[in-house]
N, C-alpha and C. Protein backbone atom coordinates (compact mmCIF):
# COMPACT_ATOMS: atom_id res chain seq x y z
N UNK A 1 1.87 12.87 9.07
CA UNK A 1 2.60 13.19 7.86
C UNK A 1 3.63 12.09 7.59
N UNK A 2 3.86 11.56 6.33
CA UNK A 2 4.31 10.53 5.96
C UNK A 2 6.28 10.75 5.84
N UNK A 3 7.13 10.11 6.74
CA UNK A 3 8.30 10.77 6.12
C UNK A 3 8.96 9.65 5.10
N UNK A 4 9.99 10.59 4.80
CA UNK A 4 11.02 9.97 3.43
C UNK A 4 11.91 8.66 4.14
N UNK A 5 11.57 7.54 3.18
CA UNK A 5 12.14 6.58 3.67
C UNK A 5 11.89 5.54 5.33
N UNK A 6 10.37 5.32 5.38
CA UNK A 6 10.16 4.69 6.28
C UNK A 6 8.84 4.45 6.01
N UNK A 7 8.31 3.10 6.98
CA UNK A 7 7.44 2.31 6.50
C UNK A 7 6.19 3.02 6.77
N UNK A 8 5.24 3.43 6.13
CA UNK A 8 4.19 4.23 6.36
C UNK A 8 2.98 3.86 6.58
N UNK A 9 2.41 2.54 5.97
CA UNK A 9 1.53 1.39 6.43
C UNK A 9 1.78 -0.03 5.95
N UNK A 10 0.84 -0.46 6.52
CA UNK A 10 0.76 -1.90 6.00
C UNK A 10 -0.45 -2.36 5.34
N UNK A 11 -0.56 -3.31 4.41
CA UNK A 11 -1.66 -3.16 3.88
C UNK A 11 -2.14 -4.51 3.59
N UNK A 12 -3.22 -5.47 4.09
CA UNK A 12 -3.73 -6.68 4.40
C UNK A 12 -4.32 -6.68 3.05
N UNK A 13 -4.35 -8.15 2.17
CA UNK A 13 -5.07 -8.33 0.95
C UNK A 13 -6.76 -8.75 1.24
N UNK A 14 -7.73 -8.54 0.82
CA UNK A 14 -8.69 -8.99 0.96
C UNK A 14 -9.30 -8.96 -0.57
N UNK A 15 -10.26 -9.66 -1.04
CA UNK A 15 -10.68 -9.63 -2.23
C UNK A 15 -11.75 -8.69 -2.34
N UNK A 16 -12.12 -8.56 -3.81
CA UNK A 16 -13.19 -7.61 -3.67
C UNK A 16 -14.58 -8.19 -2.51
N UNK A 17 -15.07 -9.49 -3.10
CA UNK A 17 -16.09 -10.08 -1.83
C UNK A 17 -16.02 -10.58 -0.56
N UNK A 18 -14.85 -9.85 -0.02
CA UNK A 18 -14.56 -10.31 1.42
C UNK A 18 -13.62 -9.04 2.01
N UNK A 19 -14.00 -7.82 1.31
CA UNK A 19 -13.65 -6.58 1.64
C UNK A 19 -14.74 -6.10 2.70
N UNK A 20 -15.26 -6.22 2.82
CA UNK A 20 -16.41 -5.39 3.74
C UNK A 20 -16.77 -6.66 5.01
N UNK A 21 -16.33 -7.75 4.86
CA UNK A 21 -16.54 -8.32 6.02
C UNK A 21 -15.25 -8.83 6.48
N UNK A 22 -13.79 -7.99 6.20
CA UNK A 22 -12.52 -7.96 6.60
C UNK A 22 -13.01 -6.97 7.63
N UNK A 23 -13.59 -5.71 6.97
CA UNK A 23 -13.43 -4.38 7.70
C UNK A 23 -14.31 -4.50 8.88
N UNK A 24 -15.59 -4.95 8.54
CA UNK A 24 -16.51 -5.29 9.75
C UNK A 24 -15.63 -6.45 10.79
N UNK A 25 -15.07 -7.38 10.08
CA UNK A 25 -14.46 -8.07 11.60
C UNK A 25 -13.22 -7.27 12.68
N UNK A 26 -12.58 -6.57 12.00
CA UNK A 26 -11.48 -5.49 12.50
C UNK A 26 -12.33 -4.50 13.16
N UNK A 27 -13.50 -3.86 12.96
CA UNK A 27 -14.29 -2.92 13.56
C UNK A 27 -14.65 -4.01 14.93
N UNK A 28 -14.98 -5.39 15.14
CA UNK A 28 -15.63 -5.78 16.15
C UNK A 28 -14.91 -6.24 16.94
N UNK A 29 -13.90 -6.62 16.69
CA UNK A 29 -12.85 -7.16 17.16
C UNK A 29 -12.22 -6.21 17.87
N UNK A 30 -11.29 -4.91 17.00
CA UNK A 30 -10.46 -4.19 17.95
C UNK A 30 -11.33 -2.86 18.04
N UNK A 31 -12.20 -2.23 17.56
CA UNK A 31 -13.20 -0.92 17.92
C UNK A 31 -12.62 -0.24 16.64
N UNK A 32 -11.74 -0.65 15.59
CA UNK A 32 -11.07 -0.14 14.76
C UNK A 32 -12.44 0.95 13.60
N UNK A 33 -12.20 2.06 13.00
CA UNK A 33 -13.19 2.73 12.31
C UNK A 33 -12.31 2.93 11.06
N UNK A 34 -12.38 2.66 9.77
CA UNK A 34 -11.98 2.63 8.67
C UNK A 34 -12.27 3.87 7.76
N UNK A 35 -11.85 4.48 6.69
CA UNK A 35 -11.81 5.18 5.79
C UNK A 35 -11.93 4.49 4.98
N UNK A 36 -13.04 4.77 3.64
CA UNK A 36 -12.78 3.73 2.35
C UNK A 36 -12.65 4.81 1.71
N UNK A 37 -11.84 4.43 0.61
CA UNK A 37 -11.12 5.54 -0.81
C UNK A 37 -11.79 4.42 -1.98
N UNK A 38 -12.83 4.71 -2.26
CA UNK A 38 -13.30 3.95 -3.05
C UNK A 38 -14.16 2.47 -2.95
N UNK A 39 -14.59 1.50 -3.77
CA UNK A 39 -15.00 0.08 -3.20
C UNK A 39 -14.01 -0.80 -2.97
N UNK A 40 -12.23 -0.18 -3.36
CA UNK A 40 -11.84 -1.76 -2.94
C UNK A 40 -11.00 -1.29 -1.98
N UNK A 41 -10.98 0.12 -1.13
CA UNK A 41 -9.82 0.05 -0.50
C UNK A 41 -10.66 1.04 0.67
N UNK A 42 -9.81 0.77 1.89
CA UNK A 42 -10.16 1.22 3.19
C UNK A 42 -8.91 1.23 4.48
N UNK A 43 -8.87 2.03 4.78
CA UNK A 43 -7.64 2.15 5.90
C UNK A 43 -8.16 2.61 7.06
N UNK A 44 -6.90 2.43 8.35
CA UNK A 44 -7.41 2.44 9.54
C UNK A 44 -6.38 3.42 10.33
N UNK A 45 -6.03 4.47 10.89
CA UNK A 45 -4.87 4.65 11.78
C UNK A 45 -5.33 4.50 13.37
N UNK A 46 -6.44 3.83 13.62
CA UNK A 46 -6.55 3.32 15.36
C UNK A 46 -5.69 2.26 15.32
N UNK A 47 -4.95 1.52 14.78
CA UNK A 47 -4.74 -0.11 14.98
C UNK A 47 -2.86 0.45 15.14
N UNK A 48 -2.11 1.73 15.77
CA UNK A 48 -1.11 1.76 16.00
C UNK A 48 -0.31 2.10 14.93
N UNK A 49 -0.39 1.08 13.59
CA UNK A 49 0.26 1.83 12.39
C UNK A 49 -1.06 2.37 11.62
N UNK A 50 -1.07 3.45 10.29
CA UNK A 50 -1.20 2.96 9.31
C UNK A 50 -1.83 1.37 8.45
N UNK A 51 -3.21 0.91 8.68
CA UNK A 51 -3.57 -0.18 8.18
C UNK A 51 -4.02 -0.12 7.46
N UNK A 52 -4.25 -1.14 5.87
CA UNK A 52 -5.01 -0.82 4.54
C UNK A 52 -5.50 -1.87 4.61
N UNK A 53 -6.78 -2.02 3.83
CA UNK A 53 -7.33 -3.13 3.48
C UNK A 53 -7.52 -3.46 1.99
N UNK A 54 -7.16 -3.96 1.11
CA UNK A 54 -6.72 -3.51 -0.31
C UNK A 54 -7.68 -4.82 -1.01
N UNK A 55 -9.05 -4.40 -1.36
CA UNK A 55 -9.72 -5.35 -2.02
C UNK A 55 -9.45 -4.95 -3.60
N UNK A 56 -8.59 -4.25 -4.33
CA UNK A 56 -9.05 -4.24 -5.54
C UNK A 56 -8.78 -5.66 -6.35
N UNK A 57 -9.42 -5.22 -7.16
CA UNK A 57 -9.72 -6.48 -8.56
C UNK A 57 -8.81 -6.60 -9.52
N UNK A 58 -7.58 -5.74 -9.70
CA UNK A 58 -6.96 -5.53 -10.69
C UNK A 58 -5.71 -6.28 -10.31
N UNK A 59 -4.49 -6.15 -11.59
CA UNK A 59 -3.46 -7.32 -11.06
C UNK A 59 -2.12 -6.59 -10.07
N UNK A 60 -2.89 -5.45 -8.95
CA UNK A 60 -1.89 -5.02 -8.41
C UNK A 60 -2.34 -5.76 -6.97
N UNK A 61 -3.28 -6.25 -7.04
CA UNK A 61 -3.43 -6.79 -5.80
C UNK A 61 -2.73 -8.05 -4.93
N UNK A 62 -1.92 -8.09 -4.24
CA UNK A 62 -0.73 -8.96 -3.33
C UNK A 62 -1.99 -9.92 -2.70
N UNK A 63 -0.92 -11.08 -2.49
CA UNK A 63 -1.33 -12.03 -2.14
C UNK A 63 -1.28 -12.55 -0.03
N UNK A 64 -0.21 -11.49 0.01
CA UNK A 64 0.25 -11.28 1.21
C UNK A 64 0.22 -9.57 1.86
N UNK A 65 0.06 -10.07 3.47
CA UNK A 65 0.24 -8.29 3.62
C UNK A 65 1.86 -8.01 3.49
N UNK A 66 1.56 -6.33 3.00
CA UNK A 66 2.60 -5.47 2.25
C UNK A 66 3.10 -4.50 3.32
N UNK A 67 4.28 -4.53 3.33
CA UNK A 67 5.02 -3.09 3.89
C UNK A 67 4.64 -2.01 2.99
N UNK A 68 4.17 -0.92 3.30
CA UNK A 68 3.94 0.32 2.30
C UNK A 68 4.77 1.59 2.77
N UNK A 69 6.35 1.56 2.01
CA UNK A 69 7.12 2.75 2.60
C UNK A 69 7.14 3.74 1.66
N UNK A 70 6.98 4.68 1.95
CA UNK A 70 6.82 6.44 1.71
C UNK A 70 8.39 6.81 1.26
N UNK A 71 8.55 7.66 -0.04
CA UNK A 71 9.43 8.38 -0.35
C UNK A 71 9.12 9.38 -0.75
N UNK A 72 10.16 10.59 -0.90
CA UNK A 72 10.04 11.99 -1.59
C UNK A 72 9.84 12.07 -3.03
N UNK A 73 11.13 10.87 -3.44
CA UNK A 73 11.37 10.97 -5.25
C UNK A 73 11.04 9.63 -5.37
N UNK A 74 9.81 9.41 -6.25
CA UNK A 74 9.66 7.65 -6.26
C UNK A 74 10.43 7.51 -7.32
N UNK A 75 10.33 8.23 -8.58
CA UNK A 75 11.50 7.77 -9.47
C UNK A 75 12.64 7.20 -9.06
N UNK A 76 13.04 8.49 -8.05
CA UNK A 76 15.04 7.92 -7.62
C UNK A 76 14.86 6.41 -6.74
N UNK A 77 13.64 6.51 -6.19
CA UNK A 77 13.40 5.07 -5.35
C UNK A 77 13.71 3.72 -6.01
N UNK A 78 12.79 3.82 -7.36
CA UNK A 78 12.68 3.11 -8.10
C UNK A 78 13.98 2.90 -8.88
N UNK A 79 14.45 3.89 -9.31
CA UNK A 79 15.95 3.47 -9.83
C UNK A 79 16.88 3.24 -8.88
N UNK A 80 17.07 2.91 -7.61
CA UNK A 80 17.72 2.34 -5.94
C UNK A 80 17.33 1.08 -6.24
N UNK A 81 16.01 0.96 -6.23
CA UNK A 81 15.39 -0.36 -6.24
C UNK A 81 16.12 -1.43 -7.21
N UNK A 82 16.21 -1.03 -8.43
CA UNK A 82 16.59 -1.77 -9.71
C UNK A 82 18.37 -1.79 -9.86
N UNK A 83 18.63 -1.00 -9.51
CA UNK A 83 20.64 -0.90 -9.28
C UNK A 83 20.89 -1.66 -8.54
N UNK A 84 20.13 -1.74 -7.01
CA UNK A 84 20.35 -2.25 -6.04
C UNK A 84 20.46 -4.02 -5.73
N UNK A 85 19.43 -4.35 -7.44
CA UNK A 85 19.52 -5.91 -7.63
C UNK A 85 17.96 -6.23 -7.02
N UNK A 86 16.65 -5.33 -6.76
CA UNK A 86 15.23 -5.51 -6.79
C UNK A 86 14.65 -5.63 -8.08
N UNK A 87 13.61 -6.38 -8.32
CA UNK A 87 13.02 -6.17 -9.38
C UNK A 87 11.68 -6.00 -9.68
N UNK A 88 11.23 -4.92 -10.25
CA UNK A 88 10.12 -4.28 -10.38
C UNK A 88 8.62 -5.45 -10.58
N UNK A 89 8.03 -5.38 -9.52
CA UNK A 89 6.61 -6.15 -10.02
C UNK A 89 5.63 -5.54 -10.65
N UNK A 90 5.27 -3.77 -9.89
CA UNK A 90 4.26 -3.53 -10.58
C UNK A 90 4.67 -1.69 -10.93
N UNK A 91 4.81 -1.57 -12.21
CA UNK A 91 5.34 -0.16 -12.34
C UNK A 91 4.68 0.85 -11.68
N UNK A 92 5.22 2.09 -11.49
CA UNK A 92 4.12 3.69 -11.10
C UNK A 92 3.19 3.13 -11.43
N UNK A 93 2.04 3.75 -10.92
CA UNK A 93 0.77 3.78 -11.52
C UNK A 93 0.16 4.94 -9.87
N UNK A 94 -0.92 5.44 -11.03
CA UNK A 94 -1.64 6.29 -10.37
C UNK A 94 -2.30 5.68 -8.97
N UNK A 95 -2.99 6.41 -7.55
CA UNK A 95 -4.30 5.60 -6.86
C UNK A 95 -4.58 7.09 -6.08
N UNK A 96 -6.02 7.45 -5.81
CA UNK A 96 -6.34 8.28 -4.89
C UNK A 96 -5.08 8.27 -3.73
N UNK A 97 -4.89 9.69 -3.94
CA UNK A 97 -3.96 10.47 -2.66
C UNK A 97 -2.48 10.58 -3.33
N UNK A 98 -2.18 9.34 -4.24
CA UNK A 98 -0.86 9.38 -4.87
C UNK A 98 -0.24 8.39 -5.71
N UNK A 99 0.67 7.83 -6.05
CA UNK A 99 1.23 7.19 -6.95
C UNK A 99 2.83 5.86 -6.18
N UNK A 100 2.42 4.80 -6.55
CA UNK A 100 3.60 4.00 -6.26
C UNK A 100 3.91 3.04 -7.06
N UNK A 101 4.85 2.18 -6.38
CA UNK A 101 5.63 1.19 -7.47
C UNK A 101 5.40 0.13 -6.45
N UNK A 102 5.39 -1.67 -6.98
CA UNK A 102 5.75 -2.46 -5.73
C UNK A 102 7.11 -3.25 -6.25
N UNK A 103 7.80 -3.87 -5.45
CA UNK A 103 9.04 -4.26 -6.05
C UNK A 103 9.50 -5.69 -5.32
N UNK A 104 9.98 -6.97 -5.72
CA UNK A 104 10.18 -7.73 -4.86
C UNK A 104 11.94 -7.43 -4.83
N UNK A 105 12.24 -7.83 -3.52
CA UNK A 105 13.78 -7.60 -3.42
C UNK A 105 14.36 -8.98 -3.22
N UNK A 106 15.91 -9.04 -3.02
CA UNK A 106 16.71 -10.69 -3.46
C UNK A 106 16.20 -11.33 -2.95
N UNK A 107 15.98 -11.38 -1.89
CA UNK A 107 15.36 -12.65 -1.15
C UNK A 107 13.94 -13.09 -1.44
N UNK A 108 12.82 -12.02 -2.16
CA UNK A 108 11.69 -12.63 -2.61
C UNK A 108 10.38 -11.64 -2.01
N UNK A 109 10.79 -10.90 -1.10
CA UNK A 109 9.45 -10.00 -0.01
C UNK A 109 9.31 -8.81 -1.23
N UNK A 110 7.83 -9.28 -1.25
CA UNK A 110 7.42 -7.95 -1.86
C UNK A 110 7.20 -6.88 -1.06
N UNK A 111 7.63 -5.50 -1.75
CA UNK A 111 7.05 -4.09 -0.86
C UNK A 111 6.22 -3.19 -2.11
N UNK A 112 6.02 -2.02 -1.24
CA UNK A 112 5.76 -0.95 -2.01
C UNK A 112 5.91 0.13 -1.44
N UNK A 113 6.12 0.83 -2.75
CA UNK A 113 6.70 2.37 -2.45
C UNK A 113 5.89 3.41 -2.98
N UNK A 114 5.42 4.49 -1.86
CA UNK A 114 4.68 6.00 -2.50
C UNK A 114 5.21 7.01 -2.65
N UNK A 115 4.91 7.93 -3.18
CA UNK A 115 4.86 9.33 -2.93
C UNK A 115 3.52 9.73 -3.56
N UNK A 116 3.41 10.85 -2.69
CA UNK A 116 2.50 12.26 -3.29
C UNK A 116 2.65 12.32 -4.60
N UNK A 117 1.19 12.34 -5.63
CA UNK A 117 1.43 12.85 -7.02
C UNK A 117 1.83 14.22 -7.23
N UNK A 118 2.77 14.47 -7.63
CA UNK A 118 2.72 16.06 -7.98
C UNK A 118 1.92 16.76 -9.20
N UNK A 119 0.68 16.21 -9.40
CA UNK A 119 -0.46 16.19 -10.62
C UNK A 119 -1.60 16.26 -9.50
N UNK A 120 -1.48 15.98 -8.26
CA UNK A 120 -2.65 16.41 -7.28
C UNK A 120 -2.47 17.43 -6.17
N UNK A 121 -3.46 17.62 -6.01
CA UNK A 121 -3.15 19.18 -5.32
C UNK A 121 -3.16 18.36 -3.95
């Protein structure tokens, strides 16, 4: 169970055509067994944290791996984020299981932030 305010996974970029032979080298390598939520995305919890493999095609996809931290209220997150002197890269948006924001902060590291949709059961 994911708590409020701490890092919940991490999530490695792979493209859409080098999504399935990310996951196959992590399967041979560490014995790792993946979940896919669709064709561009797949996660792992054998590898110690929380691991994603994030092939989508669209322009939310990072160039680097991502901290992925979990909140209760992503709104109030998101308005922390922006008071705080972060600035928003990629707004809410919907994804299977739930909804986040990614944000780069002063120094330049992008993150991202979830919560649970409260529109899914």
């Amino acid at each position: 169970m994911p708590e409020n305010n701490r890092v919940d996974l991490v999530e490695l970029p792979a493209d859409p055509a080098t999504l399935s032979a990310a996951r196959g080298f992590y399967e041979a390598v560490f014995g790792w067994s993946f979940t896919s939520y669709g064709e561009g995305y797949a996660d792992t919890t054998d590898s110690g944290v929380a691991l994603g493999l994030n092939g989508s095609a669209d322009d939310t996809q990072q160039r680097a791996p991502l901290a992925v931290l979990f909140v209760d209220h992503l709104e109030a997150a998101r308005d922390r984020v922006t008071s705080s002197g972060g600035t928003i890269r990629h707004d809410i948006y919907r994804f299977p299981g739930g909804r986040r924001f990614h944000f780069v902060d002063p120094a330049g590291n992008e993150l991202a932030v979830w919560s649970h949709d409260p529109n899914q059961p």
